[in-house]
N, C-alpha and C. Protein backbone atom coordinates (compact mmCIF):
# COMPACT_ATOMS: atom_id res chain seq x y z
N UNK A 1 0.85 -1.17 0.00
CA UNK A 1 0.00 0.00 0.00
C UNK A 1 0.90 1.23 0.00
N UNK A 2 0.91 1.96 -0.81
CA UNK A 2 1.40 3.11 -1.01
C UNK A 2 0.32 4.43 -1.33
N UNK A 3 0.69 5.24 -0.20
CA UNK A 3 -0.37 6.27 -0.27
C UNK A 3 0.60 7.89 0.08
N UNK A 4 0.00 8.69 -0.39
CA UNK A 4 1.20 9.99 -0.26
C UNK A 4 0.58 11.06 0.18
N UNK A 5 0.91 11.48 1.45
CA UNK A 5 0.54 12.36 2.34
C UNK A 5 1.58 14.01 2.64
N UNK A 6 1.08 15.22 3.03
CA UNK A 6 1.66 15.75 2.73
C UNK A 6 2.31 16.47 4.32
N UNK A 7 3.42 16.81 4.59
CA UNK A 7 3.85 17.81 5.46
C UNK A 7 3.43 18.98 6.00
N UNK A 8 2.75 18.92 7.56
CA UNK A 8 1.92 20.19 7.21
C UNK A 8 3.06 21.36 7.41
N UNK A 9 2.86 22.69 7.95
CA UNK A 9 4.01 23.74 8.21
C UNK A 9 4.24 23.45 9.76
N UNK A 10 3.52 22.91 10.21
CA UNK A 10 3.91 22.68 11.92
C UNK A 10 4.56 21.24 12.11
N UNK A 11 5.06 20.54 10.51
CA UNK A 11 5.97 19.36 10.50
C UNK A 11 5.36 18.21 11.29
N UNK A 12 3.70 18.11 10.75
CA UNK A 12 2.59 17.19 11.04
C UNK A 12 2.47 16.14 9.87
N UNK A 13 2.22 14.69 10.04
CA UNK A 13 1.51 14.65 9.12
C UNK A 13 -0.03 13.87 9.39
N UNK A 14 -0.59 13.68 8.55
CA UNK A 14 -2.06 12.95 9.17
C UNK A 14 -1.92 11.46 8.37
N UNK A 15 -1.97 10.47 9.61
CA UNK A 15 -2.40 8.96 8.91
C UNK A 15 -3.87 8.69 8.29
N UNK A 16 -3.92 8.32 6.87
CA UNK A 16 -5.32 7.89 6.37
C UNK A 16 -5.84 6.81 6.96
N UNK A 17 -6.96 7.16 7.03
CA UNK A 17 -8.04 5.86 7.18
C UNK A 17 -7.43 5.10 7.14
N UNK A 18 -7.59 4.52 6.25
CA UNK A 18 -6.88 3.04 5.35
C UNK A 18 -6.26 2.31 6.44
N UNK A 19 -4.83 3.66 6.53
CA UNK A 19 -3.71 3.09 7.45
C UNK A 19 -4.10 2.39 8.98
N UNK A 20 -5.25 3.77 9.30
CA UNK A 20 -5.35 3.56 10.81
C UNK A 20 -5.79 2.07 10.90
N UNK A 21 -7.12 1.76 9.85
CA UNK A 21 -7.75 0.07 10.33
C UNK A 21 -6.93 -0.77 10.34
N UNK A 22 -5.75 -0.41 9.03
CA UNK A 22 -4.88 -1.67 8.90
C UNK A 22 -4.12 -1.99 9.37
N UNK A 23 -3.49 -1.35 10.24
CA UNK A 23 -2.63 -0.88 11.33
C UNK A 23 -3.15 -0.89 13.33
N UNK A 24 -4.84 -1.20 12.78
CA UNK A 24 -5.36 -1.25 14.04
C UNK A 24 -5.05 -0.03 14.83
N UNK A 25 -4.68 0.82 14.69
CA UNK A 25 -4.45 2.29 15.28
C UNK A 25 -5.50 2.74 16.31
N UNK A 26 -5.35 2.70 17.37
CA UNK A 26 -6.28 3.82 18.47
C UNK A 26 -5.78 4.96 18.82
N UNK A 27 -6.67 6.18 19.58
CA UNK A 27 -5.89 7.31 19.78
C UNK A 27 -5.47 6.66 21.31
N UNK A 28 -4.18 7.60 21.47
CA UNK A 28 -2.84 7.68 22.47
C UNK A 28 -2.12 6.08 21.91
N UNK A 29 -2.15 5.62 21.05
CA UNK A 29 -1.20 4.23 20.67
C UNK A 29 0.27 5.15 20.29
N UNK A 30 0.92 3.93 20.61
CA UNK A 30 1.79 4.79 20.35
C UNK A 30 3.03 4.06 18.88
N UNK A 31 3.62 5.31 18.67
CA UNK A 31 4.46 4.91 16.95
C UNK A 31 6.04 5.04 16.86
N UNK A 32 6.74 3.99 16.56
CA UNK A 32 8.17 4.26 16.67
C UNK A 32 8.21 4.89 15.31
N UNK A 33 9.42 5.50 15.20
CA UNK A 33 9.92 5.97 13.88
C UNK A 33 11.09 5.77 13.72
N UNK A 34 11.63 4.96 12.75
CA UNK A 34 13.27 4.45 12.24
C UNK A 34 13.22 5.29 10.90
N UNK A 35 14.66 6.08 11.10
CA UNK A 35 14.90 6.53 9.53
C UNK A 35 16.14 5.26 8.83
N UNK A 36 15.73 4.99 7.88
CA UNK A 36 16.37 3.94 7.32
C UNK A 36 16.82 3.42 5.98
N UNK A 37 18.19 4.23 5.64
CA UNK A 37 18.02 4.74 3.84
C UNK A 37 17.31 5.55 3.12
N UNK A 38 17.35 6.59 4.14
CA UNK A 38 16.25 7.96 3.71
C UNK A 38 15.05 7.62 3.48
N UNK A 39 14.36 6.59 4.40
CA UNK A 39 12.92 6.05 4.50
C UNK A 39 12.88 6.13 6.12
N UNK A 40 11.22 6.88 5.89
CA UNK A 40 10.73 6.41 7.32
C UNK A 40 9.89 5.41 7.74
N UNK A 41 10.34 4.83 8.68
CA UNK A 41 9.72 3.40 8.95
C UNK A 41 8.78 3.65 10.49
N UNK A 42 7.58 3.34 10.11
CA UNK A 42 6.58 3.65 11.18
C UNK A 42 5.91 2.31 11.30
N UNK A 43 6.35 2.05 12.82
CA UNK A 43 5.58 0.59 13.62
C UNK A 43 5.05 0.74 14.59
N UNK A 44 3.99 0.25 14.74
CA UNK A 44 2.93 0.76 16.46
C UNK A 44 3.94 0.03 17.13
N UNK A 45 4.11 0.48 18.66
CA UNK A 45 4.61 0.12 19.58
C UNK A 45 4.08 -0.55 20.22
N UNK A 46 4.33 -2.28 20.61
CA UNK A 46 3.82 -2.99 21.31
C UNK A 46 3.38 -2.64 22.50
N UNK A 47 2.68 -3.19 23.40
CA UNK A 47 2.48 -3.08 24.62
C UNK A 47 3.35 -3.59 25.78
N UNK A 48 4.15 -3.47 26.47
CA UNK A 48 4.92 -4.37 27.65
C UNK A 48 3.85 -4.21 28.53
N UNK A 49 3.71 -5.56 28.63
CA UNK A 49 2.28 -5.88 30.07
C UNK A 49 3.46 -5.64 31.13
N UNK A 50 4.66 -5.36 31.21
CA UNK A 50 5.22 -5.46 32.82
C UNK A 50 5.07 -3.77 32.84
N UNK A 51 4.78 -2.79 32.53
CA UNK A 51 4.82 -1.66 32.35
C UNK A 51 3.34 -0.93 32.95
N UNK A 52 2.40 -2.23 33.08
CA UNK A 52 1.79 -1.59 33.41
C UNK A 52 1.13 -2.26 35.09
N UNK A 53 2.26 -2.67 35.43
CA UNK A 53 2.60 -2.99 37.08
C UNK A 53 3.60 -2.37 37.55
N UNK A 54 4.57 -1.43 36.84
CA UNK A 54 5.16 -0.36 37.39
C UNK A 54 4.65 0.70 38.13
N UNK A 55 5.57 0.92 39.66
CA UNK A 55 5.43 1.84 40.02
C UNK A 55 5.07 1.34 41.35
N UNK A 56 4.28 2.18 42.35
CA UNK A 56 3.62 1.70 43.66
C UNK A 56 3.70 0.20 43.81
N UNK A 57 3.49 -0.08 44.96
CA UNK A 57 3.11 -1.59 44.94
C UNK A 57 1.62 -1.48 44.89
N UNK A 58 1.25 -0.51 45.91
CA UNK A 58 -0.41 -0.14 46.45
C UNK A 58 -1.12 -0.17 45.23
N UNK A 59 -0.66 0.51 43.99
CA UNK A 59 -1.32 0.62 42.81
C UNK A 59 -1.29 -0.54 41.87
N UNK A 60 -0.19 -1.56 42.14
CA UNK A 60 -0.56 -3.16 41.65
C UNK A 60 -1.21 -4.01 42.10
N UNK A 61 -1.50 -3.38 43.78
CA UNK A 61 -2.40 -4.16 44.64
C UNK A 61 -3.23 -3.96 45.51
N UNK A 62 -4.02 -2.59 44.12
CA UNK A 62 -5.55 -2.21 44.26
C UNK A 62 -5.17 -1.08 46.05
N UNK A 63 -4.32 -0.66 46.21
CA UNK A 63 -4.69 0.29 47.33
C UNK A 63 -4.00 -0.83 48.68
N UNK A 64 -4.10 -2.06 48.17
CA UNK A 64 -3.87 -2.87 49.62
C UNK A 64 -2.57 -3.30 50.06
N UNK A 65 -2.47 -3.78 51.17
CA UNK A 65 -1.19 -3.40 52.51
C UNK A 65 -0.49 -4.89 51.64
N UNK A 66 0.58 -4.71 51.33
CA UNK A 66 1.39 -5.46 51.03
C UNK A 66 1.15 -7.21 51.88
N UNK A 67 1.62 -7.18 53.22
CA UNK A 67 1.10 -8.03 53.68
C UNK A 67 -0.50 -8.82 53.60
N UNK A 68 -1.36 -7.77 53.38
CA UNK A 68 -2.68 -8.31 53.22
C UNK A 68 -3.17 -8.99 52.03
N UNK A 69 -2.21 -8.50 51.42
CA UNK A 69 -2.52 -9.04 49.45
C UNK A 69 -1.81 -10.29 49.58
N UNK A 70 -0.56 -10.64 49.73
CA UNK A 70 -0.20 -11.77 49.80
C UNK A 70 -0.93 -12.86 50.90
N UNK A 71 -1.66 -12.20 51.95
CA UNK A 71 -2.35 -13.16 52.86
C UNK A 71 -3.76 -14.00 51.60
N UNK A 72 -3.82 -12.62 51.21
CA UNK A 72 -5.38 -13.16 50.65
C UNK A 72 -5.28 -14.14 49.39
N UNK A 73 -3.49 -13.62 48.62
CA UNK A 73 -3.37 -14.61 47.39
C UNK A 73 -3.10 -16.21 48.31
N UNK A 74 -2.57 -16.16 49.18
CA UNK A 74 -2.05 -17.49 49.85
C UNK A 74 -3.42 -18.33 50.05
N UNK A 75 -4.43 -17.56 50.29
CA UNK A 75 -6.17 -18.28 50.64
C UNK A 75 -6.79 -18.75 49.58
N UNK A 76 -6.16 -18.21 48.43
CA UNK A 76 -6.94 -18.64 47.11
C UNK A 76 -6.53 -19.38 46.18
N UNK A 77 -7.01 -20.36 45.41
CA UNK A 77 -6.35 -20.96 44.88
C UNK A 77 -6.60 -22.03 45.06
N UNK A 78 -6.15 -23.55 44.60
CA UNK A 78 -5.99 -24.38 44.29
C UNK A 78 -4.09 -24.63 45.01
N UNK A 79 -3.59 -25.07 46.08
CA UNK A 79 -2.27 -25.07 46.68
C UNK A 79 -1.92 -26.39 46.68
N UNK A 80 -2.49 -27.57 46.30
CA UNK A 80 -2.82 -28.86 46.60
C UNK A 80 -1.30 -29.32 46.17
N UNK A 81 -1.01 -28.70 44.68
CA UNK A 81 0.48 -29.22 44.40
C UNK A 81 1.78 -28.40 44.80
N UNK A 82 1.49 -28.34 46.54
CA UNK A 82 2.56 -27.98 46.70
C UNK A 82 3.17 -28.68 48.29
């Protein structure tokens, strides 16, 4: 697919339709850009699922006391093979 888009003056450009479905595109996704033999190479940026357990613990575990989260994972479950 080759489609030709233009530069705006604020050094924008706009992805077509086309691109966005085929590309699966949502807004805030995000886009690497490789220049590569005077080509630009545009790939959505995967997701890292560990990225989005960064940070707090409290905020990986809903607000709760470190100790209490691990009490409650230890209660649940299936432990039989251990």
């Amino acid at each position: 697919m080759a489609i030709s888009v233009k530069v705006t003056s604020d050094h924008k450009i706009q992805l077509p339709d086309a691109v966005i479905k085929k590309m699966n595109l949502s807004i805030n996704d995000e886009i690497v850009i490789e220049v590569e033999d005077n080509k630009l190479v545009l790939t959505k940026k995967e997701v890292n699922q560990t990225d989005s357990y960064s940070g707090s613990p409290k905020k990986v575990w809903n607000n709760a006391d470190a100790e209490e989260y691990l009490k409650d994972e230890g209660n649940s479950g299936d432990n039989s093979g251990y």
